[in-house]
C-alpha atoms as a PDB file:
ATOM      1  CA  UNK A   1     213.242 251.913  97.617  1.00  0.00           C
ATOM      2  CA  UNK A   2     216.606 253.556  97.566  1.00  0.00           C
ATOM      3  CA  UNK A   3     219.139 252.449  94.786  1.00  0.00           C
ATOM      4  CA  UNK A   4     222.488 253.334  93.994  1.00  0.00           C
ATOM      5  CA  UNK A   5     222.911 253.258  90.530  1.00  0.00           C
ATOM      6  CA  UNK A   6     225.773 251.150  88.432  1.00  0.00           C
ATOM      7  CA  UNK A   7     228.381 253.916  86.581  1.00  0.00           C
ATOM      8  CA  UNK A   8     230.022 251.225  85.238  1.00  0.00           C
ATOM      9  CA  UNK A   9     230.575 247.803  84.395  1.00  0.00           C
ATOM     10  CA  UNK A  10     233.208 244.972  84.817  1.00  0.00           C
ATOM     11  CA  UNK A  11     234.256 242.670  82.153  1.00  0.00           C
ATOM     12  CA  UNK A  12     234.456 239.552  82.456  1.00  0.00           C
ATOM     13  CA  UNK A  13     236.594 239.365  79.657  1.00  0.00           C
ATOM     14  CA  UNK A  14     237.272 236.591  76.830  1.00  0.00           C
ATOM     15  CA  UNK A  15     240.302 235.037  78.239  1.00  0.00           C
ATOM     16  CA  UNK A  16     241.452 233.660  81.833  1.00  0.00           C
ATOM     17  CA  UNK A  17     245.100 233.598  81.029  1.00  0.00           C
ATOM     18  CA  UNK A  18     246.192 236.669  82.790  1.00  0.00           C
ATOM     19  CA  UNK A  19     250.110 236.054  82.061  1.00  0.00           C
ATOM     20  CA  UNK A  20     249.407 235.846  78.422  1.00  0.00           C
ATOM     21  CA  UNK A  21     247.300 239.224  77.971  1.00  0.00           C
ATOM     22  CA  UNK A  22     250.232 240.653  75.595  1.00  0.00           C
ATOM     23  CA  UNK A  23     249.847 237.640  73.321  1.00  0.00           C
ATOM     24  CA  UNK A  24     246.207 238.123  72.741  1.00  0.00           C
ATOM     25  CA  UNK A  25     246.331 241.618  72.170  1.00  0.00           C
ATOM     26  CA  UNK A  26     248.725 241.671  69.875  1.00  0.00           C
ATOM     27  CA  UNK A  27     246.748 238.042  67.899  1.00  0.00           C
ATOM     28  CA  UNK A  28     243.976 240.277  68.088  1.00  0.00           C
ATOM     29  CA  UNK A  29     245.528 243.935  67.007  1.00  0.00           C
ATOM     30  CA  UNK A  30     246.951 241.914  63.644  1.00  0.00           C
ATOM     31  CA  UNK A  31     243.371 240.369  63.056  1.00  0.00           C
ATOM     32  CA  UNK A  32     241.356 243.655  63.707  1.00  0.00           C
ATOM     33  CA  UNK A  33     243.906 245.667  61.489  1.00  0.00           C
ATOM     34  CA  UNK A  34     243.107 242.796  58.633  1.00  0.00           C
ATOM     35  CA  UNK A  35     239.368 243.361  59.338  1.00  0.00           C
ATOM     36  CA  UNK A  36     239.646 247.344  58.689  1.00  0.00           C
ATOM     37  CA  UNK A  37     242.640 246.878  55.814  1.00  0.00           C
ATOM     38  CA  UNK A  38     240.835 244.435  53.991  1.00  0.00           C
ATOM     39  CA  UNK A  39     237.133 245.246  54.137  1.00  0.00           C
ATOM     40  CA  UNK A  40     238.001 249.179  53.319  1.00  0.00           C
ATOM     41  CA  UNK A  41     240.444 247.812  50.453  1.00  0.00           C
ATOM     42  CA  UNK A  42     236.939 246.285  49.227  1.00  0.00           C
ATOM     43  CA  UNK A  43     235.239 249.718  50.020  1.00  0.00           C
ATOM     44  CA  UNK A  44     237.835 251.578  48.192  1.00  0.00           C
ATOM     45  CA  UNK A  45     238.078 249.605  45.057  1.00  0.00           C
ATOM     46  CA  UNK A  46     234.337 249.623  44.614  1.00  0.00           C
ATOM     47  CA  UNK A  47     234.010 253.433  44.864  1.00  0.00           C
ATOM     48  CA  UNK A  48     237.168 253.841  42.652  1.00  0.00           C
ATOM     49  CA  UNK A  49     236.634 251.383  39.767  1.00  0.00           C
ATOM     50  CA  UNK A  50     233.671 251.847  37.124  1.00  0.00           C
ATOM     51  CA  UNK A  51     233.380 248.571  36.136  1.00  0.00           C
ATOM     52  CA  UNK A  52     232.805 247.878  39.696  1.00  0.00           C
ATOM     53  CA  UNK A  53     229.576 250.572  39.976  1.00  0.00           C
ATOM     54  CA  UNK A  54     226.740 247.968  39.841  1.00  0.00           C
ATOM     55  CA  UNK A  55     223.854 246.587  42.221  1.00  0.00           C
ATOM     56  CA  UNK A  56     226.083 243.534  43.607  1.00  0.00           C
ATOM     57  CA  UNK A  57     229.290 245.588  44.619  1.00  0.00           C
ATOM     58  CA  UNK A  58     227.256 248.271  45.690  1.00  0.00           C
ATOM     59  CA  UNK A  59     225.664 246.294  48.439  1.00  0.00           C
ATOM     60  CA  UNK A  60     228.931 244.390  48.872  1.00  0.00           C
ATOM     61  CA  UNK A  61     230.810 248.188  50.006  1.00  0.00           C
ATOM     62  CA  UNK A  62     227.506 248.824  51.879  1.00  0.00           C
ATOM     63  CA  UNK A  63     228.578 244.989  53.933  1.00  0.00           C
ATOM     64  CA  UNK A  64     231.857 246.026  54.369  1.00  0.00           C
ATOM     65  CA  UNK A  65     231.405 248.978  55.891  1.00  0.00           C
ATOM     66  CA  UNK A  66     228.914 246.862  58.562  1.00  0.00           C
ATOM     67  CA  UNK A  67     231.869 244.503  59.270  1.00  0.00           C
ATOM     68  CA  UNK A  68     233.999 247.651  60.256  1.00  0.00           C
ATOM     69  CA  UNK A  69     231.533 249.010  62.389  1.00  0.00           C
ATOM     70  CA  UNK A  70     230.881 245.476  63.704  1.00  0.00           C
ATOM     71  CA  UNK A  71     234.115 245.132  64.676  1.00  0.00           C
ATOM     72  CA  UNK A  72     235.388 248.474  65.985  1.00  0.00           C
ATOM     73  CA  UNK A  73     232.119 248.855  68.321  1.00  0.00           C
ATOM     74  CA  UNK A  74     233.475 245.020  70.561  1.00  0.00           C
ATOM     75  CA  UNK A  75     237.233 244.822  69.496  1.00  0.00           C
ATOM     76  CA  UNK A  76     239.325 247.832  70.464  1.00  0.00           C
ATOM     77  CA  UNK A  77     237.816 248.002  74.105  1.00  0.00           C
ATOM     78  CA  UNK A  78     238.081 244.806  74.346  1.00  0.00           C
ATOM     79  CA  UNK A  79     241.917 244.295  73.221  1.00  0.00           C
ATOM     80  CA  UNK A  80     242.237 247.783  75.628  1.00  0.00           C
ATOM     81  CA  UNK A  81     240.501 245.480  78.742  1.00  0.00           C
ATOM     82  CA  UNK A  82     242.962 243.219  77.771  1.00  0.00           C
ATOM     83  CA  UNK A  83     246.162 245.212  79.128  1.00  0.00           C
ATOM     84  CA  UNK A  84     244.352 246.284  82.247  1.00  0.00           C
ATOM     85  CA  UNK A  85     244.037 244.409  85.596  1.00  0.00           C
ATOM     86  CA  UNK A  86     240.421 245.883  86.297  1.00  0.00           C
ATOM     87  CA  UNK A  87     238.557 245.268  82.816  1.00  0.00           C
ATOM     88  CA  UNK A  88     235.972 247.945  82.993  1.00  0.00           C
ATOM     89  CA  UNK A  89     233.606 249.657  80.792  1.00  0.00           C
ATOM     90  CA  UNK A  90     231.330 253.193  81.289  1.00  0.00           C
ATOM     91  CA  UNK A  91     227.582 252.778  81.964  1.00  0.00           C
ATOM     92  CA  UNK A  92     227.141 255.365  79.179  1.00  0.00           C
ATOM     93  CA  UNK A  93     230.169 253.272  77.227  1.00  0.00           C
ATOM     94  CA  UNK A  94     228.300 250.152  77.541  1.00  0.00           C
ATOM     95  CA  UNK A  95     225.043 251.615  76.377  1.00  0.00           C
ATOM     96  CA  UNK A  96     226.986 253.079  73.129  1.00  0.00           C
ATOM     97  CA  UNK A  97     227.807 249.769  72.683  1.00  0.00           C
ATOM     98  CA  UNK A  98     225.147 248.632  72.877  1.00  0.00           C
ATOM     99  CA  UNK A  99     223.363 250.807  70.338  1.00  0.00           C
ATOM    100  CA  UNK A 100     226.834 250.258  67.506  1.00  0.00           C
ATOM    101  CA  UNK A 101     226.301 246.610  67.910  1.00  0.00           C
ATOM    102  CA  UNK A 102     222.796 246.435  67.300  1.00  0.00           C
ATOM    103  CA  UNK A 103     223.145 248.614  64.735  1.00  0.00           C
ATOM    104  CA  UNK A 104     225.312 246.836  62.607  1.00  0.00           C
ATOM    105  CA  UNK A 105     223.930 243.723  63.405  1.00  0.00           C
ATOM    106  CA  UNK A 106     220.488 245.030  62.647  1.00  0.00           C
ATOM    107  CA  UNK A 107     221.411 246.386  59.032  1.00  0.00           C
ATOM    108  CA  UNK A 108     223.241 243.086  58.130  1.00  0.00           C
ATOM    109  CA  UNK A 109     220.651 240.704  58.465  1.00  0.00           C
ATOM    110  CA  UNK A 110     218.522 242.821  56.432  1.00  0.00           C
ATOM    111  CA  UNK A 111     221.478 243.721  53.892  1.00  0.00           C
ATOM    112  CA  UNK A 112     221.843 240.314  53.475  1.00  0.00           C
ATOM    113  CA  UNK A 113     218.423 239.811  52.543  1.00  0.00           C
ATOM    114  CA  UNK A 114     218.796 242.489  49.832  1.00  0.00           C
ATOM    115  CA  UNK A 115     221.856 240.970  48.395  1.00  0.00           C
ATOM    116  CA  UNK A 116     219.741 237.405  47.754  1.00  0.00           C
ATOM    117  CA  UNK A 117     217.085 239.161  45.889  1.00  0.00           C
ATOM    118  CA  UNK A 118     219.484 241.135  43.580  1.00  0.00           C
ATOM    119  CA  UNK A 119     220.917 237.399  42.753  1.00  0.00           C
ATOM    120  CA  UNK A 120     217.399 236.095  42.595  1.00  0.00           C
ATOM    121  CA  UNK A 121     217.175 239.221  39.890  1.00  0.00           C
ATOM    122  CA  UNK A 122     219.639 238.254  37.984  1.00  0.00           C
ATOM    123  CA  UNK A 123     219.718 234.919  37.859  1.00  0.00           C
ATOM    124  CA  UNK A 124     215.741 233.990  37.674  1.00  0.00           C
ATOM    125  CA  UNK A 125     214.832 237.208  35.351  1.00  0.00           C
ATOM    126  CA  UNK A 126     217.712 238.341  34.367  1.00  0.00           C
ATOM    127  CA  UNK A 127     216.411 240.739  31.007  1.00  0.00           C
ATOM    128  CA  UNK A 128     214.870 242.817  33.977  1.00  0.00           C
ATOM    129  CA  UNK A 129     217.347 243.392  35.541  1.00  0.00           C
ATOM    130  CA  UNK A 130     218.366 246.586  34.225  1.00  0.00           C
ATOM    131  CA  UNK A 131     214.774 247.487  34.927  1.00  0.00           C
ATOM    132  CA  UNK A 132     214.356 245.984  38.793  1.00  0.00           C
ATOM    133  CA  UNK A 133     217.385 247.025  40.148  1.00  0.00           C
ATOM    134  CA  UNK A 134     218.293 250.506  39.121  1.00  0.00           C
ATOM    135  CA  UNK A 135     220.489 253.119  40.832  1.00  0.00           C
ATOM    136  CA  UNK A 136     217.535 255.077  42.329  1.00  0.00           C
ATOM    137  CA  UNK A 137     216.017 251.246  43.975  1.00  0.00           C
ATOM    138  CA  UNK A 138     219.035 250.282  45.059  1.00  0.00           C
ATOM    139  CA  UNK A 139     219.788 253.449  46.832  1.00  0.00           C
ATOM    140  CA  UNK A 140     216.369 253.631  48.113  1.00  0.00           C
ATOM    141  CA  UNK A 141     216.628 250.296  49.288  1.00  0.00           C
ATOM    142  CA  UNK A 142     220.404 250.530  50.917  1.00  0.00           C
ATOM    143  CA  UNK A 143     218.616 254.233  53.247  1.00  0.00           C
ATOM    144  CA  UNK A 144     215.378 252.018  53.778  1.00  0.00           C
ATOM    145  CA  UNK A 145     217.905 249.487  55.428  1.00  0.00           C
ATOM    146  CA  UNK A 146     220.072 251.861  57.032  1.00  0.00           C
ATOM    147  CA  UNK A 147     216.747 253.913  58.667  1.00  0.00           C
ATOM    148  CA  UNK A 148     215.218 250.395  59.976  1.00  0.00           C
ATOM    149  CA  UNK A 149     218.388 249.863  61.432  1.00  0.00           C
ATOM    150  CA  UNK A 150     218.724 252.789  63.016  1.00  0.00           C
ATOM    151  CA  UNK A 151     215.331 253.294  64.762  1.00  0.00           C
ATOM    152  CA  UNK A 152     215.631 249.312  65.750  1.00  0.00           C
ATOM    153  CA  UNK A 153     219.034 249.844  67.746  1.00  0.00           C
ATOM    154  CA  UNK A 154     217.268 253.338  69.233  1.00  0.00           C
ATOM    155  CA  UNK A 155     214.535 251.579  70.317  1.00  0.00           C
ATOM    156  CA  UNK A 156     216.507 248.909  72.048  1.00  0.00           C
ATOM    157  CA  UNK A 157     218.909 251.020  73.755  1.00  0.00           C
ATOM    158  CA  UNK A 158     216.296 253.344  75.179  1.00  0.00           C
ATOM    159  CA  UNK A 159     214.372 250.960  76.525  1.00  0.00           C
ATOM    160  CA  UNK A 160     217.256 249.289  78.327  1.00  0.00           C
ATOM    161  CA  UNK A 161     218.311 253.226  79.398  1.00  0.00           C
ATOM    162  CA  UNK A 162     214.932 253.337  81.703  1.00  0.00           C
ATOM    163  CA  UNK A 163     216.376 249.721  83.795  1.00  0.00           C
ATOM    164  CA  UNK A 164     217.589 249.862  87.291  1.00  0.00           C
ATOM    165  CA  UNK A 165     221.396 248.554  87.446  1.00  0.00           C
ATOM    166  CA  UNK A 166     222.005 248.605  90.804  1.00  0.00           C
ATOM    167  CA  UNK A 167     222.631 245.359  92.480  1.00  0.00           C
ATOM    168  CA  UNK A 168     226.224 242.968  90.433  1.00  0.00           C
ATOM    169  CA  UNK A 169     227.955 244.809  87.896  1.00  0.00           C
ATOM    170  CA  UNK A 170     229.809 241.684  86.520  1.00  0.00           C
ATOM    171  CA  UNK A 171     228.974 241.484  82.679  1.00  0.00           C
ATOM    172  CA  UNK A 172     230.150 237.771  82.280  1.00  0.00           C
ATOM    173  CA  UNK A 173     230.746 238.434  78.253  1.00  0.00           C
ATOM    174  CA  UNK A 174     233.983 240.162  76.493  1.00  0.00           C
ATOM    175  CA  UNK A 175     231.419 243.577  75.294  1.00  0.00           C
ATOM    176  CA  UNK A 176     228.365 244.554  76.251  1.00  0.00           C
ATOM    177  CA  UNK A 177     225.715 242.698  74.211  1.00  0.00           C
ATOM    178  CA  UNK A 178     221.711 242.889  75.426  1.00  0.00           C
ATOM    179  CA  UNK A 179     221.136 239.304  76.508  1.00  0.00           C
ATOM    180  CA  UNK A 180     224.701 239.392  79.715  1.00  0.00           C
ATOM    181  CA  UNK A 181     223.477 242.916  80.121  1.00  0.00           C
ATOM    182  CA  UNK A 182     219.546 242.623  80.775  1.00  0.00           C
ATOM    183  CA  UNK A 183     220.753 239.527  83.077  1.00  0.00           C
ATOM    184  CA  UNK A 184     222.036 242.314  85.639  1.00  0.00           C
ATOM    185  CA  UNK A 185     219.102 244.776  85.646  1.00  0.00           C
ATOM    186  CA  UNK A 186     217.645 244.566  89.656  1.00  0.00           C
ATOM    187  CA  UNK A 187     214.155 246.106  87.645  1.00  0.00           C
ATOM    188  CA  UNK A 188     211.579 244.143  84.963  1.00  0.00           C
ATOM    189  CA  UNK A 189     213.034 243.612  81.690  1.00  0.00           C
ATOM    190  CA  UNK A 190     209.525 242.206  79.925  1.00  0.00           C
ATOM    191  CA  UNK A 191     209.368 244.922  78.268  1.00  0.00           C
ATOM    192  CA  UNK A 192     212.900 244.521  76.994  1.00  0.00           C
ATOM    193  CA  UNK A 193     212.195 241.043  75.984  1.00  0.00           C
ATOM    194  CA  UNK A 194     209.438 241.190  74.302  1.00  0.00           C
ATOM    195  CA  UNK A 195     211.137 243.399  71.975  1.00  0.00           C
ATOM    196  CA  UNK A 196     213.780 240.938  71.606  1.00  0.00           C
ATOM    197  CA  UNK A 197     211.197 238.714  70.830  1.00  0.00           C
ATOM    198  CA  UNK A 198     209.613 241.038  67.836  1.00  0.00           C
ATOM    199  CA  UNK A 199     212.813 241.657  66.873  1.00  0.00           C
ATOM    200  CA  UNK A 200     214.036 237.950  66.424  1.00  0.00           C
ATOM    201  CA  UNK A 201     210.923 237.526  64.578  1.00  0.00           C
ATOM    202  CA  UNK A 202     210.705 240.244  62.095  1.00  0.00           C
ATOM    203  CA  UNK A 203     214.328 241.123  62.186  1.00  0.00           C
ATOM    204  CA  UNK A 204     215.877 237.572  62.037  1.00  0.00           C
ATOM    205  CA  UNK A 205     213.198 235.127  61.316  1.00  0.00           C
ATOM    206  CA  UNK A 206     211.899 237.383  58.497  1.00  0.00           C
ATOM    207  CA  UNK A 207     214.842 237.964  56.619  1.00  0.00           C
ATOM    208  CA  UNK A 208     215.994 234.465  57.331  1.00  0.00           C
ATOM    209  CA  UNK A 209     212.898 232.923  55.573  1.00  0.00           C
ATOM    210  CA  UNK A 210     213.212 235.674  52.762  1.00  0.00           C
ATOM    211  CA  UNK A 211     216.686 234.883  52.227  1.00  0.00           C
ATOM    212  CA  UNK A 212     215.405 231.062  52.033  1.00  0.00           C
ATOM    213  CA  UNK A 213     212.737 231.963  49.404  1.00  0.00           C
ATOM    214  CA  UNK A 214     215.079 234.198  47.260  1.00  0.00           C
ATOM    215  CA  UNK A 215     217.675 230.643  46.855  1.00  0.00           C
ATOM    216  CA  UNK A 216     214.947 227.714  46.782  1.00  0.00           C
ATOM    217  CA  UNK A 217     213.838 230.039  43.321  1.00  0.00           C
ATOM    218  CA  UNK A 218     217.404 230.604  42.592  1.00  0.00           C
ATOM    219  CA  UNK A 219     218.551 227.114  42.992  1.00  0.00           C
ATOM    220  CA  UNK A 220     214.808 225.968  41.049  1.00  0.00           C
ATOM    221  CA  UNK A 221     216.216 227.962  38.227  1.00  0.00           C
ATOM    222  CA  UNK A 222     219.729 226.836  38.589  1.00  0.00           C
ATOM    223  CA  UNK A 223     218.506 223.030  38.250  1.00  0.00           C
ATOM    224  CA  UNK A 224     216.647 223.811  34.929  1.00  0.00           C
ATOM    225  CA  UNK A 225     219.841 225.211  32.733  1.00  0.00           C
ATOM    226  CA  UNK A 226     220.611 222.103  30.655  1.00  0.00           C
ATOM    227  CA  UNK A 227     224.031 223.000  29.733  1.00  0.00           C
ATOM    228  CA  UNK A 228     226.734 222.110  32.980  1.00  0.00           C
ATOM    229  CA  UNK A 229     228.610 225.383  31.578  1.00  0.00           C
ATOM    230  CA  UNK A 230     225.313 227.115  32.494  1.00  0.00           C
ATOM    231  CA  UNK A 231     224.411 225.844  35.953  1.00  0.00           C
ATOM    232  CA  UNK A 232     228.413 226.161  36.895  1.00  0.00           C
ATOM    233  CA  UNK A 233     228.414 230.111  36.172  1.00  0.00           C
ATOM    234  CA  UNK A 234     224.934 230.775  36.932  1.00  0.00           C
ATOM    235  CA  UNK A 235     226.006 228.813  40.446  1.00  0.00           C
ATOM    236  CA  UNK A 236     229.252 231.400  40.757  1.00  0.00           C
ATOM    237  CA  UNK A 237     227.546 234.668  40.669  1.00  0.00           C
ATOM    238  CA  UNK A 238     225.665 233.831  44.325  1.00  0.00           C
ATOM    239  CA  UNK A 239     227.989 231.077  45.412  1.00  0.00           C
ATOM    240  CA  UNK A 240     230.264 233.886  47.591  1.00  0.00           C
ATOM    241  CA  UNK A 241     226.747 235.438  48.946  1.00  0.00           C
ATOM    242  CA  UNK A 242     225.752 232.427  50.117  1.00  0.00           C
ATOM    243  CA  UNK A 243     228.798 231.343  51.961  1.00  0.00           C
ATOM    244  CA  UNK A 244     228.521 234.523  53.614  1.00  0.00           C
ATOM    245  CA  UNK A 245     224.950 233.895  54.554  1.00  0.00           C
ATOM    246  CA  UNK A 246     225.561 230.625  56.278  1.00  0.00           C
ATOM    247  CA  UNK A 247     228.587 231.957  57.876  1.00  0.00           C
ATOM    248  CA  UNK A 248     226.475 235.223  59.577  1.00  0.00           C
ATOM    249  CA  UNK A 249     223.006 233.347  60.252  1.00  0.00           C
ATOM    250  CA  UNK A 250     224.634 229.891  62.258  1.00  0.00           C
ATOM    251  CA  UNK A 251     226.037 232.124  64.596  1.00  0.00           C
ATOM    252  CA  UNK A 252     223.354 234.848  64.879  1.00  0.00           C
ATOM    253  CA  UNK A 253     220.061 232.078  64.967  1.00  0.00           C
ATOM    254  CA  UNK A 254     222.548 230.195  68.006  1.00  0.00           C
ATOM    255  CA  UNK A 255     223.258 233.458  70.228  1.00  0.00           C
ATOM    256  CA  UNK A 256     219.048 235.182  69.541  1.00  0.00           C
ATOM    257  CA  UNK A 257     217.311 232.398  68.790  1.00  0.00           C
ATOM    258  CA  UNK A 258     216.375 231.379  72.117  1.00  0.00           C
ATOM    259  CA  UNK A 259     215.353 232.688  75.449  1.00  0.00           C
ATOM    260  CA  UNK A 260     217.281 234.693  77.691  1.00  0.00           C
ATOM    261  CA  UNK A 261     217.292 232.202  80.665  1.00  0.00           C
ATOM    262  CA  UNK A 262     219.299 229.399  78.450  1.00  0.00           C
ATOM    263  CA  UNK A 263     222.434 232.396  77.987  1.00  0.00           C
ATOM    264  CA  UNK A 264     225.856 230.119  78.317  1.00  0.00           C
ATOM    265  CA  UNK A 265     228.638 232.088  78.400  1.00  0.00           C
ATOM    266  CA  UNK A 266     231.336 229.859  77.008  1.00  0.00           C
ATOM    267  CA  UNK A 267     229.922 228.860  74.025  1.00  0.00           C
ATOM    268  CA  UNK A 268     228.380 231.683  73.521  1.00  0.00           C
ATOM    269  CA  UNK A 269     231.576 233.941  73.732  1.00  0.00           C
ATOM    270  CA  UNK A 270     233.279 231.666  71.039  1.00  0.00           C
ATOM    271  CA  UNK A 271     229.919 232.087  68.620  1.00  0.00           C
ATOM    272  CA  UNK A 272     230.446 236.416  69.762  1.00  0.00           C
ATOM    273  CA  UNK A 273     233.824 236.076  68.152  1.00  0.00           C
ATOM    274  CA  UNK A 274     232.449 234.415  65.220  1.00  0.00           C
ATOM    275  CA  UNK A 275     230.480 237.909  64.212  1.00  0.00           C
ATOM    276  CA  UNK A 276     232.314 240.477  65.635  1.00  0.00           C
ATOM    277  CA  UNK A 277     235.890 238.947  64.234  1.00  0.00           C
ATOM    278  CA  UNK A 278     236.160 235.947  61.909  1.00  0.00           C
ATOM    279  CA  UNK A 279     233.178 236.525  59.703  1.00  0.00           C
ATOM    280  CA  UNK A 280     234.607 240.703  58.700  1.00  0.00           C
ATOM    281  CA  UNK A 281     237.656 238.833  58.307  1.00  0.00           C
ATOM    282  CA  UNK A 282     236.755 235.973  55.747  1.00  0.00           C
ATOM    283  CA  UNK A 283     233.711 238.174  54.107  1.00  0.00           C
ATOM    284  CA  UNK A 284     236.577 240.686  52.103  1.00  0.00           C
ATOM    285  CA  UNK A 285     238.525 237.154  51.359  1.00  0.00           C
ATOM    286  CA  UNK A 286     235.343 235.220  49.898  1.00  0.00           C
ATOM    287  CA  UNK A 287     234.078 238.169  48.029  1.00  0.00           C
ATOM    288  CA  UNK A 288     237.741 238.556  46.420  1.00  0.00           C
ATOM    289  CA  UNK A 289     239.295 235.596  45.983  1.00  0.00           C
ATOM    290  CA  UNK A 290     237.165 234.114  43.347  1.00  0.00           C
ATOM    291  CA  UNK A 291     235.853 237.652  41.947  1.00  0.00           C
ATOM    292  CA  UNK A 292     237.813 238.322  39.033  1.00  0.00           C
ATOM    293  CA  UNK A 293     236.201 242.106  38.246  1.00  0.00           C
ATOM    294  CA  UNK A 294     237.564 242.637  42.106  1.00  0.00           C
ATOM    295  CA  UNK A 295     241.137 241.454  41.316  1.00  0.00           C
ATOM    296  CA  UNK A 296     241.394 243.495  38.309  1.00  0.00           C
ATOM    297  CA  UNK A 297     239.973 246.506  40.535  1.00  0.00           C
ATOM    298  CA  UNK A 298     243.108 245.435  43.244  1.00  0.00           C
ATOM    299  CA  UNK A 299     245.852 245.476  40.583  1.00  0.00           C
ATOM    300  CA  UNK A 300     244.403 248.865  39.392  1.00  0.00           C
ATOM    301  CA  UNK A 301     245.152 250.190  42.860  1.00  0.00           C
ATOM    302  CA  UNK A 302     247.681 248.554  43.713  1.00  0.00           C
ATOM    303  CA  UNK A 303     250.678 246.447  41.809  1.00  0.00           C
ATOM    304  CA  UNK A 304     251.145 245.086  45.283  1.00  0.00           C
ATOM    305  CA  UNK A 305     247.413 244.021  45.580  1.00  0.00           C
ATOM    306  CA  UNK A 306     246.647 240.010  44.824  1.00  0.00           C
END
């Protein structure tokens, strides 16, 4: 049968306060300009300060540069919807959307993963360290990453390319994310979930129980230090990862973790701002704030910086 197809879509949008659109966007403008300023300040002093040039920061500037992306692929449409009566977003927009978040969501939870074995590295076997984590591995590993990512987010956006739109255009979300989007396609989407399904279970399952493995050894070896001295600074070279790792998996397990059908909007648009705003924000804080080699690597910079 005869369809007419969807050009675009219409936000729902995160807020229903219309007469106090100008506050949000300007809460929001000062929280995405601390995203960019403070995870490129991270980016920056890594690339700029020797000291700095190891396995750990190296993945830490590759995170950053996720939480950018992250943010700039949801935040300045949305904070643009925010200023407009008719909240509205491209077919071809919302499928570029699409692909950025899944990208950078993609690369993440495997970055992540990489992150917990260099600290499993270097706190479980640490005289091979040098050996198991050299520049050419660690760069290998970081395109490896970056490539899985990549043909992951392809494969998802192409497939959702080939569905019908053409019945309600109402995406009842603040961007366009797959599960609010698939929910409007008039056409099967079994093909589309059951590569939501592989990818919840190699993408975020797998690195989830990898992650697990890399701290039950970690925290094994942690327990058998005698000394308190020992356990306390063995303790504060992954305590920062692992903070980050809570923060990024409760919300991403909550929002892909489970089927399609049980999609709730509210909570689930409180959990979206989670990863796309509050965890960029505190990442460049927890990674700094304790990190002494980073502070030194500020002040270099900056005399203004911490």
């Amino acid at each position: 049968s005869n369809h007419t197809r969807v050009t675009e879509f219409i936000m729902q949008g995160l807020f229903d306060h219309p007469h106090h659109q100008g506050l949000f966007f300007g809460l929001f403008l000062c929280l995405y300009t601390a995203v960019v300023m403070g995870n490129s300040l991270i980016i920056v002093a890594i690339v700029l300060h020797p000291p700095l040039h190891t396995p750990m920061y190296f993945f830490i500037a590759n995170l950053a540069t996720l939480d950018i992306m992250c943010s700039s692929s949801v935040l300045p449409k949305m904070m643009k919807n925010l200023m407009q009566e008719k909240k509205t977003i491209s077919f071809d927009g919302c499928m570029a959307q699409v692909f950025a978040f899944t990208l950078s969501g993609g690369i993440e939870l495997m970055l992540l993963t990489i992150m917990s074995y260099d600290r499993y590295v270097a706190i479980c076997h640490p005289l091979r360290y040098v050996n198991l984590m050299t520049k050419r591995i660690c760069i290998s590993l970081a395109i490896g990453v970056w490539a899985v990512g990549v043909v992951n987010s392809v494969v998802n956006t192409l497939i959702m390319l080939r569905l019908d739109f053409c019945g309600p255009n109402l995406i009842q979300h603040f961007f366009c994310e797959i599960p609010p989007v698939l929910a409007l396609s008039c056409s099967s989407i079994y093909l589309n979930q059951v590569m939501m399904i592989l990818a919840d279970i190699f993408l975020a399952m797998g690195n989830f129980m990898l992650t697990t493995v890399s701290y039950s050894f970690i925290i094994i070896t942690i327990l058998k230090i005698r000394s308190s001295k020992g356990k306390q600074r063995a303790f504060s070279t992954c305590s920062s990862h692992l903070l980050v790792v809570t923060l990024f998996y409760s919300s991403i397990i909550y929002t892909y973790i489970r089927p399609t059908s049980s999609y709730s909007l509210d909570k689930d648009k409180l959990v979206a701002i989670m990863y796309t705003l509050v965890t960029p924000i505190l990442n460049p804080l927890i990674y700094s704030l304790r990190n002494r080699d980073i502070k030194m690597a500020f002040r270099k910079i900056s005399p203004f910086a911490m």
